[in-house]
Protein backbone atom coordinates (compact mmCIF):
# COMPACT_ATOMS: atom_id res chain seq x y z
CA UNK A 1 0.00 0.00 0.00
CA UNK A 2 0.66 3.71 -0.34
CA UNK A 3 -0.19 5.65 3.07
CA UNK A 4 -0.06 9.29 3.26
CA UNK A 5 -0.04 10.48 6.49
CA UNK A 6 -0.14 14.12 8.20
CA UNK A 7 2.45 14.62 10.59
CA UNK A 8 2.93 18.12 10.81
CA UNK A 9 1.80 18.23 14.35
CA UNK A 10 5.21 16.42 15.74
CA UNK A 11 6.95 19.74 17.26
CA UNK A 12 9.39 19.84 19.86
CA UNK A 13 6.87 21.07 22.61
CA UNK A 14 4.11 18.69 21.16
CA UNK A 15 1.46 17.68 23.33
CA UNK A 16 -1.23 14.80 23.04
CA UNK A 17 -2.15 14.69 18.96
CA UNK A 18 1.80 15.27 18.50
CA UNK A 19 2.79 12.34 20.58
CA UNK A 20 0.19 10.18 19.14
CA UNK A 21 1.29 10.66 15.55
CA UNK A 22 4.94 10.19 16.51
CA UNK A 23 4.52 7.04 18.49
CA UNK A 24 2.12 5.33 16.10
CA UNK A 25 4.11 6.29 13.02
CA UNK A 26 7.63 4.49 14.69
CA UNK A 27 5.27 1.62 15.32
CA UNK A 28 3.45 1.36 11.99
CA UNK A 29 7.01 1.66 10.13
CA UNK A 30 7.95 -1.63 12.78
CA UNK A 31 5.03 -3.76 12.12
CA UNK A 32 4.08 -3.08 9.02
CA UNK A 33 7.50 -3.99 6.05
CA UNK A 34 5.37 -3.78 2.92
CA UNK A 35 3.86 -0.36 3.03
CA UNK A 36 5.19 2.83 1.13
CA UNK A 37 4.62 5.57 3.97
CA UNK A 38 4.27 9.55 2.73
CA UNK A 39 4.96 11.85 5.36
CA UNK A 40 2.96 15.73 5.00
CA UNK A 41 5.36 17.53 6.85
CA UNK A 42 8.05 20.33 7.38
CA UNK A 43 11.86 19.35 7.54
CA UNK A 44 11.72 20.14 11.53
CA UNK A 45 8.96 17.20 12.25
CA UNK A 46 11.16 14.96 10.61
CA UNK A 47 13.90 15.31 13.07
CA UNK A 48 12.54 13.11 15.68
CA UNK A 49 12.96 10.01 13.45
CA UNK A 50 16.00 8.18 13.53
CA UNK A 51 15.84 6.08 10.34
CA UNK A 52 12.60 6.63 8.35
CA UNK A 53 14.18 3.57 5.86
CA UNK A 54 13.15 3.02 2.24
CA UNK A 55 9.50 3.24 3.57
CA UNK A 56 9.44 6.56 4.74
CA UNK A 57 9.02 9.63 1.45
CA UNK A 58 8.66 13.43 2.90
CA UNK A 59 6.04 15.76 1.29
CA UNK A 60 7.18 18.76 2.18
CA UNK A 61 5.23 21.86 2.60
CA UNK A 62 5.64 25.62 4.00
CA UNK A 63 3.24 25.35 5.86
CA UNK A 64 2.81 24.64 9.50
CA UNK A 65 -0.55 22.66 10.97
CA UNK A 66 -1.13 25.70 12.57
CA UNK A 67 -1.24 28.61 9.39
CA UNK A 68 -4.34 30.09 8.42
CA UNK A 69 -5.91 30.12 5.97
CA UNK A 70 -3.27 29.92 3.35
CA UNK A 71 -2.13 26.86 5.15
CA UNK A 72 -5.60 25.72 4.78
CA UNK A 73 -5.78 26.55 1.11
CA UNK A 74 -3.08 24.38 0.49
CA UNK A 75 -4.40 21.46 2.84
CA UNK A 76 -7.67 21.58 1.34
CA UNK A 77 -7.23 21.87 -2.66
CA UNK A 78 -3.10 21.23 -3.65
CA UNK A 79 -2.53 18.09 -1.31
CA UNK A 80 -4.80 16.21 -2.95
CA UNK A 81 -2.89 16.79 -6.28
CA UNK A 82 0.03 15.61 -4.50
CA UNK A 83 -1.13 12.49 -3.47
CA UNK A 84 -2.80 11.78 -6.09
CA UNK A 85 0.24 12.29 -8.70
CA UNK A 86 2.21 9.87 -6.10
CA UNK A 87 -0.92 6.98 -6.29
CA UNK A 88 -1.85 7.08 -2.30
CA UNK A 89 -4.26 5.06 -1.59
CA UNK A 90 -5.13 5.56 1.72
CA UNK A 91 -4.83 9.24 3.26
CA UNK A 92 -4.82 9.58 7.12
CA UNK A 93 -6.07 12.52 8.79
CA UNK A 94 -4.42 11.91 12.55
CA UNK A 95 -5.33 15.06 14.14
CA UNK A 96 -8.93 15.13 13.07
CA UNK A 97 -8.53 17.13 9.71
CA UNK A 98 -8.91 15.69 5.81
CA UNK A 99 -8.83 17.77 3.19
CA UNK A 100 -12.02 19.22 1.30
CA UNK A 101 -11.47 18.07 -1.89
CA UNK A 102 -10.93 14.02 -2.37
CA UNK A 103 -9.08 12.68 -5.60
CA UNK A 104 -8.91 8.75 -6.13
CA UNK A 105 -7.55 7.36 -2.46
CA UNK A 106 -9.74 6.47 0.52
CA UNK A 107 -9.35 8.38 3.73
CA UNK A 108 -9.01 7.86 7.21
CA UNK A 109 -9.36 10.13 10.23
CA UNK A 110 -8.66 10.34 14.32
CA UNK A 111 -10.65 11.84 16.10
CA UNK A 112 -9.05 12.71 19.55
CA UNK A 113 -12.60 14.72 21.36
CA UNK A 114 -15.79 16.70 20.60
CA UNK A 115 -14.49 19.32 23.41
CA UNK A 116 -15.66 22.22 20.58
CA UNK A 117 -19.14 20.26 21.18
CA UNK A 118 -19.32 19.51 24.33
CA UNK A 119 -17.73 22.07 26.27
CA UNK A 120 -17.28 24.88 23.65
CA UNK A 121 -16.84 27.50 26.58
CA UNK A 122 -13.75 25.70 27.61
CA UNK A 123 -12.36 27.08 24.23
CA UNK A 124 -12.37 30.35 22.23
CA UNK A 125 -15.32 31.28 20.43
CA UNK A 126 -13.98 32.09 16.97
CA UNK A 127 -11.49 28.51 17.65
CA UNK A 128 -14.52 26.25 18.93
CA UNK A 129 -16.84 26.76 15.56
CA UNK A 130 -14.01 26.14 13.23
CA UNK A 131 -13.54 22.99 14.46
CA UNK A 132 -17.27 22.11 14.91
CA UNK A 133 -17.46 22.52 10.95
CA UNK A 134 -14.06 20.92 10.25
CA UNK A 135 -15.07 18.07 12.80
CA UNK A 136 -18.82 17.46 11.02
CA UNK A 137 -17.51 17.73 7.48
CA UNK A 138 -14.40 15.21 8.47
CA UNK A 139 -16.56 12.35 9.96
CA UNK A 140 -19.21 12.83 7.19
CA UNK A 141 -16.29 12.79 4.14
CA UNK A 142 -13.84 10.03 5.85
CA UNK A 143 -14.28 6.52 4.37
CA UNK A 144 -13.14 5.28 7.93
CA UNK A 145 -13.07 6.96 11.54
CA UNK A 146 -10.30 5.87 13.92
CA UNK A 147 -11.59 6.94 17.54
CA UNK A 148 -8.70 7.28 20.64
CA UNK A 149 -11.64 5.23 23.12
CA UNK A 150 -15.31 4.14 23.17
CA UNK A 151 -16.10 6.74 25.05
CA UNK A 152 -15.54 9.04 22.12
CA UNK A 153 -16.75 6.71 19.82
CA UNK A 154 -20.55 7.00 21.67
CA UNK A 155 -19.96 10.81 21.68
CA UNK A 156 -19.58 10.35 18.00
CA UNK A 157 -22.71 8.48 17.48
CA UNK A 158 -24.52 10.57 20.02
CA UNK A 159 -23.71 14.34 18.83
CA UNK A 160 -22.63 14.09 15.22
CA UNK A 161 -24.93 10.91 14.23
CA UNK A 162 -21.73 8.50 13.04
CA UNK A 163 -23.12 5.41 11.58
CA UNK A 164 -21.06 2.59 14.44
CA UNK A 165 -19.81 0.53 11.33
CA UNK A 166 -17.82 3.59 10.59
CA UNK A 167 -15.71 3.55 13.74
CA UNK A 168 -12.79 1.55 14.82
CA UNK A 169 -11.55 2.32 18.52
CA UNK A 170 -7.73 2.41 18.90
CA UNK A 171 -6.60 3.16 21.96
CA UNK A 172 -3.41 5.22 22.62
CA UNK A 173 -0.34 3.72 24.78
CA UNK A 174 2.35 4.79 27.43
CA UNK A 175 5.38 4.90 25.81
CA UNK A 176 8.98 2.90 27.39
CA UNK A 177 10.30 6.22 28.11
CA UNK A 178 7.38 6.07 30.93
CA UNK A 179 8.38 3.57 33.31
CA UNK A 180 9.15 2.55 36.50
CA UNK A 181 12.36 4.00 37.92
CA UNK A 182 13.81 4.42 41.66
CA UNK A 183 11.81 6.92 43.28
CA UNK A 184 14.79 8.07 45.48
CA UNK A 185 16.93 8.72 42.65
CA UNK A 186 14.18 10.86 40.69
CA UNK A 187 13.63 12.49 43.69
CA UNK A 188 17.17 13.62 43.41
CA UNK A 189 17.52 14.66 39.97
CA UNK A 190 14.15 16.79 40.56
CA UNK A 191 15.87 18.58 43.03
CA UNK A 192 19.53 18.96 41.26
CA UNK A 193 17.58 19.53 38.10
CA UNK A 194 14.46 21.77 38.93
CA UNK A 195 15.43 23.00 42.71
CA UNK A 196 12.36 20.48 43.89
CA UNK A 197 13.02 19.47 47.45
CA UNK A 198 9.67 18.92 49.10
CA UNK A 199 7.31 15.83 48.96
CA UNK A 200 4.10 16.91 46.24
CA UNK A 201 1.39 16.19 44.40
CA UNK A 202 1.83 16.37 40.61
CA UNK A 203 -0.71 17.33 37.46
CA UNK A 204 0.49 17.59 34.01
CA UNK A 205 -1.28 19.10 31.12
CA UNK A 206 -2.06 22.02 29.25
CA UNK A 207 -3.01 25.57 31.37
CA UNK A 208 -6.04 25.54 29.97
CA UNK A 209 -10.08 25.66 31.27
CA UNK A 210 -10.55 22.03 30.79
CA UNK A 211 -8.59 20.67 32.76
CA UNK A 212 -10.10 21.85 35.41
CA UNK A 213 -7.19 23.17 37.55
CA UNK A 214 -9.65 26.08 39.78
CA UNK A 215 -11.25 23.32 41.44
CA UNK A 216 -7.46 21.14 41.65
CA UNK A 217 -5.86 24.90 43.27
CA UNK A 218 -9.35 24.60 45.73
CA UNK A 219 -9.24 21.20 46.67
CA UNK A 220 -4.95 21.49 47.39
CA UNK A 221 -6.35 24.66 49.48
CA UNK A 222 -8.15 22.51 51.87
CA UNK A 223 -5.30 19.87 51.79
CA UNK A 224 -3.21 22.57 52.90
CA UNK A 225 -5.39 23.37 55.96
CA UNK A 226 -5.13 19.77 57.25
CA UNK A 227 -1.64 18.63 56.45
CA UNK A 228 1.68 20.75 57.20
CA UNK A 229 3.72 22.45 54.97
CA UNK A 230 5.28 19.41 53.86
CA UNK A 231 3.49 18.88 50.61
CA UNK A 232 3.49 21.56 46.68
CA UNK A 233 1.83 20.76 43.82
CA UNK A 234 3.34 20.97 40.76
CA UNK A 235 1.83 21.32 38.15
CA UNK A 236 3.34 21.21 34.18
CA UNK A 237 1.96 22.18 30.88
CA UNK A 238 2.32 24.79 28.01
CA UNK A 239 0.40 27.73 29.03
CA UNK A 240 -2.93 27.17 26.71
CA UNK A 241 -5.91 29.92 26.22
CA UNK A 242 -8.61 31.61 28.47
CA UNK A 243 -6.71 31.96 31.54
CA UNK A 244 -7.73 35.19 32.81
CA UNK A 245 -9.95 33.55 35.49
CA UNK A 246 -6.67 31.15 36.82
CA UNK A 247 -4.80 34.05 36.91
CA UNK A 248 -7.03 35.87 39.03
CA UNK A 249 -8.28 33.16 41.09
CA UNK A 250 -4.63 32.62 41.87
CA UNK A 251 -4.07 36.82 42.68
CA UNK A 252 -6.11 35.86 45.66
CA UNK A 253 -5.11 32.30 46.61
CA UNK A 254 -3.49 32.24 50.31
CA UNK A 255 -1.11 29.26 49.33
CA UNK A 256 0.72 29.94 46.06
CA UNK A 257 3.71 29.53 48.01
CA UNK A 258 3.33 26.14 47.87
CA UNK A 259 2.59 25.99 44.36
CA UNK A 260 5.00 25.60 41.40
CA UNK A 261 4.32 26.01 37.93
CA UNK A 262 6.79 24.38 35.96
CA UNK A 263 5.62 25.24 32.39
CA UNK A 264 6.94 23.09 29.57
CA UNK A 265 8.61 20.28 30.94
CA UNK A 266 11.43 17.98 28.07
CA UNK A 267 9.66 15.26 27.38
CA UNK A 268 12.59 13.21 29.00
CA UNK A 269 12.61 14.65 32.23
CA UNK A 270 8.69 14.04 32.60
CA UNK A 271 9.32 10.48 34.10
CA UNK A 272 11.33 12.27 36.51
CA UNK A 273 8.12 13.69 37.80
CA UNK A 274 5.78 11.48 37.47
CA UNK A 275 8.30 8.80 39.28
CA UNK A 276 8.87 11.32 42.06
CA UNK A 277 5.48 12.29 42.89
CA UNK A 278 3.43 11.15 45.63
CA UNK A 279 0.79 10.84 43.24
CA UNK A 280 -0.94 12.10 39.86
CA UNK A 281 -3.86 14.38 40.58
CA UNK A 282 -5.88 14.76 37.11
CA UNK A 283 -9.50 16.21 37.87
CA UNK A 284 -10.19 17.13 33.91
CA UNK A 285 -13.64 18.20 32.96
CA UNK A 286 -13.72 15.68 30.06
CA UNK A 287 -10.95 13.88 27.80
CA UNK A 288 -11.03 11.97 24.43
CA UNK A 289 -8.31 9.38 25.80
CA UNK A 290 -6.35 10.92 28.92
CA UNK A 291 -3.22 9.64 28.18
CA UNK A 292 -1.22 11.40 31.21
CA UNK A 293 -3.25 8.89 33.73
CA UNK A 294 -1.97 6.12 32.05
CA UNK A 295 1.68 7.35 31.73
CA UNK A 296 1.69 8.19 35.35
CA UNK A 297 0.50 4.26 36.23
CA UNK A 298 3.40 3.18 33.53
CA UNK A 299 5.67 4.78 36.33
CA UNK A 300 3.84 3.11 39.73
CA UNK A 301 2.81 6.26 40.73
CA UNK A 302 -1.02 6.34 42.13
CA UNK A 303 -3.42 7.93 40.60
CA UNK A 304 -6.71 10.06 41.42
CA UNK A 305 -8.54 11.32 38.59
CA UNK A 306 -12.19 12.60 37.31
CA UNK A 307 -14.99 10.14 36.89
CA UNK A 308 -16.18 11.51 33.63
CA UNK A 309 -15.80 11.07 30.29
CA UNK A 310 -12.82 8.41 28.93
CA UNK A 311 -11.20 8.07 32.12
CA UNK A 312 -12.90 5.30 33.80
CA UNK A 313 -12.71 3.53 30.70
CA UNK A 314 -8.88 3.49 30.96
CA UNK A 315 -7.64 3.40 34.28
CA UNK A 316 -10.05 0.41 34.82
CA UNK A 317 -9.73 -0.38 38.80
CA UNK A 318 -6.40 1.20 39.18
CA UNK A 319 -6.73 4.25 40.07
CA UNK A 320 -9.52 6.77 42.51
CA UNK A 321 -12.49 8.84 40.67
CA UNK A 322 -13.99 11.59 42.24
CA UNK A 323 -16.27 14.11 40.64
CA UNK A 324 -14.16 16.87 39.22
CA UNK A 325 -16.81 19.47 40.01
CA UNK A 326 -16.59 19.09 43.52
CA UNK A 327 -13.29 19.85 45.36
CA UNK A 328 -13.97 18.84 48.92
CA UNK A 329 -13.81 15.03 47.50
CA UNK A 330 -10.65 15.68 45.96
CA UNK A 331 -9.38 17.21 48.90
CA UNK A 332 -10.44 13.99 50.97
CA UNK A 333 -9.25 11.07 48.44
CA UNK A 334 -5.55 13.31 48.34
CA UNK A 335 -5.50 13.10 52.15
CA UNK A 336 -6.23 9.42 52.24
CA UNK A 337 -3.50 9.12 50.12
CA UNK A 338 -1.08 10.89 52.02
CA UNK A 339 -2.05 9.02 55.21
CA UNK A 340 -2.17 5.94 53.78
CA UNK A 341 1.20 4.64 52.78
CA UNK A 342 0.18 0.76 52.03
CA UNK A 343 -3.00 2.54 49.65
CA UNK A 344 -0.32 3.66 47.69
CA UNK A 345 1.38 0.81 47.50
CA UNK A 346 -1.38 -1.48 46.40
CA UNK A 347 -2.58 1.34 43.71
CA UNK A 348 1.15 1.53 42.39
CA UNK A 349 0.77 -2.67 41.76
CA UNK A 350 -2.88 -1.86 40.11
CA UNK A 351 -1.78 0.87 37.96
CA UNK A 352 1.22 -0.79 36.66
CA UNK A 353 -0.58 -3.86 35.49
CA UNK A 354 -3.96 -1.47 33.86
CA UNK A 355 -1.00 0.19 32.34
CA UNK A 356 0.27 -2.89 30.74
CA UNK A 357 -2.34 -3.50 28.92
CA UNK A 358 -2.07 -0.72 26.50
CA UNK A 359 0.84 -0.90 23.51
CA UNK A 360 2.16 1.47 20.75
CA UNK A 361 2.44 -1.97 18.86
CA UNK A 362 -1.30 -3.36 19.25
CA UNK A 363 -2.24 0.83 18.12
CA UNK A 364 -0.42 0.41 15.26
CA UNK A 365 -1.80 -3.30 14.25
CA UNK A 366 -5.54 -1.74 14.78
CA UNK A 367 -4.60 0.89 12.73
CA UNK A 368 -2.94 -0.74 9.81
CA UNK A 369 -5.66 -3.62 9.95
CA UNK A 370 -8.45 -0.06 9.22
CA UNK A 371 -5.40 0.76 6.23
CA UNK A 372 -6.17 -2.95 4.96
CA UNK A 373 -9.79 -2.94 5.81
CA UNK A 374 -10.28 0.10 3.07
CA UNK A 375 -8.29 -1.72 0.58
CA UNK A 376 -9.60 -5.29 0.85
CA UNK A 377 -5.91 -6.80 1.47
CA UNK A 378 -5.43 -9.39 4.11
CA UNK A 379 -4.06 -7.95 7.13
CA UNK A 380 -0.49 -7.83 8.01
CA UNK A 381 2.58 -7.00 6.16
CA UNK A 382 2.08 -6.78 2.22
């Protein structure tokens, strides 16, 4: 087969869609020998691969994921020129965009959320019905839909009417680079590395309404008022959009002392963290995978995290759901924790074996098996 595949999103300070497309492309290019793989992309997201082989042909562009409209212009009505002069047959859309116009290949699209549906005031305006358009016009055009969970695959069904035969769930993975490690010795580097001395509680993910960090700044509050000043949170992420009511809820909070903003945190030093933590605190209004959970069980470290949306799906029974709207529960389960010692301990066991379970390598499989299904070749390498 001939796979064209977007990968423009792979930036050094990627988040989520980035890390998906770079993990599942090293993992299709393993599993799958046969395939001729076209990569849409800028020199820069092609540094991050260490041998792309004989399968891997750049299609280079100016222009970034992120440039409108001309960026758009070109996405939507030269691309398909391009793969059509170079006989793709299957084009895949992994950060839940196609292009408007459709020459003679079949096309495939992730779709990570509906957050533009479902919580559109978590988002800017202008932002939010952009993506509502691009999002109904992708699921109506693509010839397949990949979805990150079920959970987003009833959404799917549920808000934007997606016939179920359409929809393959593929679930995203931990990667190695998330794993178990001495705690002491993280503990050290933290504090060599970042200045970290003190025990804490750690969140990572974008500074943005979503994720719901208000009620996480609340609930440490109370913490705060019933254990001493032995515990921060830290808390890591590229600063996102609408954060003029953190800021001032924060202008007013009694404890920021005791809170630490990292920002943007290298990718390998994130283990580091999430080894070194106490635990992961993740109380996010709603998430199309929520992939930090999981990397933070791929390291031991226990988890507490919203009962909405995907979550339950994939921490399974590893890890503690509270409500995410209500910050006197969180406050309680993190105190348990903390007082609890062999709790931890069992949920660091639990969390490493739910972890487990996921793999880059079975994404990949599920993925290239939707590649084949389009086609009508057998599975497996060509």
């Amino acid at each position: 087969m001939k796979i064209a595949i977007d990968i423009r999103t792979i930036l050094p300070t990627r988040s989520g869609v980035g890390n998906y497309v770079l993990h599942l492309i090293e993992n299709l290019l393993r599993v799958d020998s046969g395939s001729t793989y076209y990569f849409i992309s800028r020199p820069e997201n092609l540094t991050f691969f260490e041998n792309l082989g004989k399968q891997g042909v750049p299609l280079f562009t100016i222009f970034s994921h992120e440039n409108h409209p001309l960026g758009d212009l070109w996405e939507h009505f030269i691309l398909p020129l391009r793969l059509k002069k170079f006989g793709v047959e299957i084009f895949h859309g992994p950060a839940s965009l196609i292009p408007f116009r459709k020459e003679n290949y079949r096309v495939v699209v992730t779709i990570h959320d509906l957050v533009a549906f479902l919580f559109p005031n978590t988002i800017p305006l202008k932002y939010g019905a952009y993506m509502r358009y691009l999002l109904r016009y992708a699921v109506r055009r693509a010839d397949r839909i990949i979805s990150v969970s079920a959970h987003t695959r009833e959404d799917l069904i549920r808000i934007l009417k997606v016939p179920p035969e359409k929809i393959s769930v593929v679930h995203e993975a931990p990667t190695p680079l998330f794993r178990a490690l001495d705690r002491q010795w993280a503990r050290e580097q933290l504090q060599t590395r970042y200045g970290l001395k003190k025990k804490f509680i750690y969140h990572l993910g974008n500074i943005e309404p979503r994720k719901n960090l208000i009620v996480l700044l609340q609930a440490f509050g109370q913490v705060c008022r019933q254990i001493n000043n032995e515990y921060v949170l830290v808390l890591s992420g590229q600063p996102g959009w609408l954060t003029g009511s953190l800021q001032r809820f924060l202008a007013r909070y009694p404890f920021k002392e005791r809170i630490i903003f990292t920002g943007y945190v290298p990718r390998e030093d994130l283990p580091l963290f999430m080894n070194g933590a106490e635990m992961f605190v993740f109380p996010s209004l709603y998430e199309g995978f929520g992939l930090p959970v999981l990397e933070a069980m791929h390291c031991g470290t226990p988890v507490i995290s919203s009962n909405r949306s995907s979550i339950p799906e994939i921490v399974g029974p590893a890890a503690l759901l509270i409500d995410p709207e209500d910050p006197s529960a969180l406050a309680e389960m993190i105190v348990y924790l903390i007082r609890h010692p062999d709790q931890r301990e069992k949920m660091r066991a639990l969390g490493l074996e739910q972890a487990a379970r996921f793999t880059w390598e079975e994404a990949a499989r599920k993925t290239l098996a939707v590649y084949h299904s389009l086609t009508g070749s057998p599975t497996g390498n060509n």
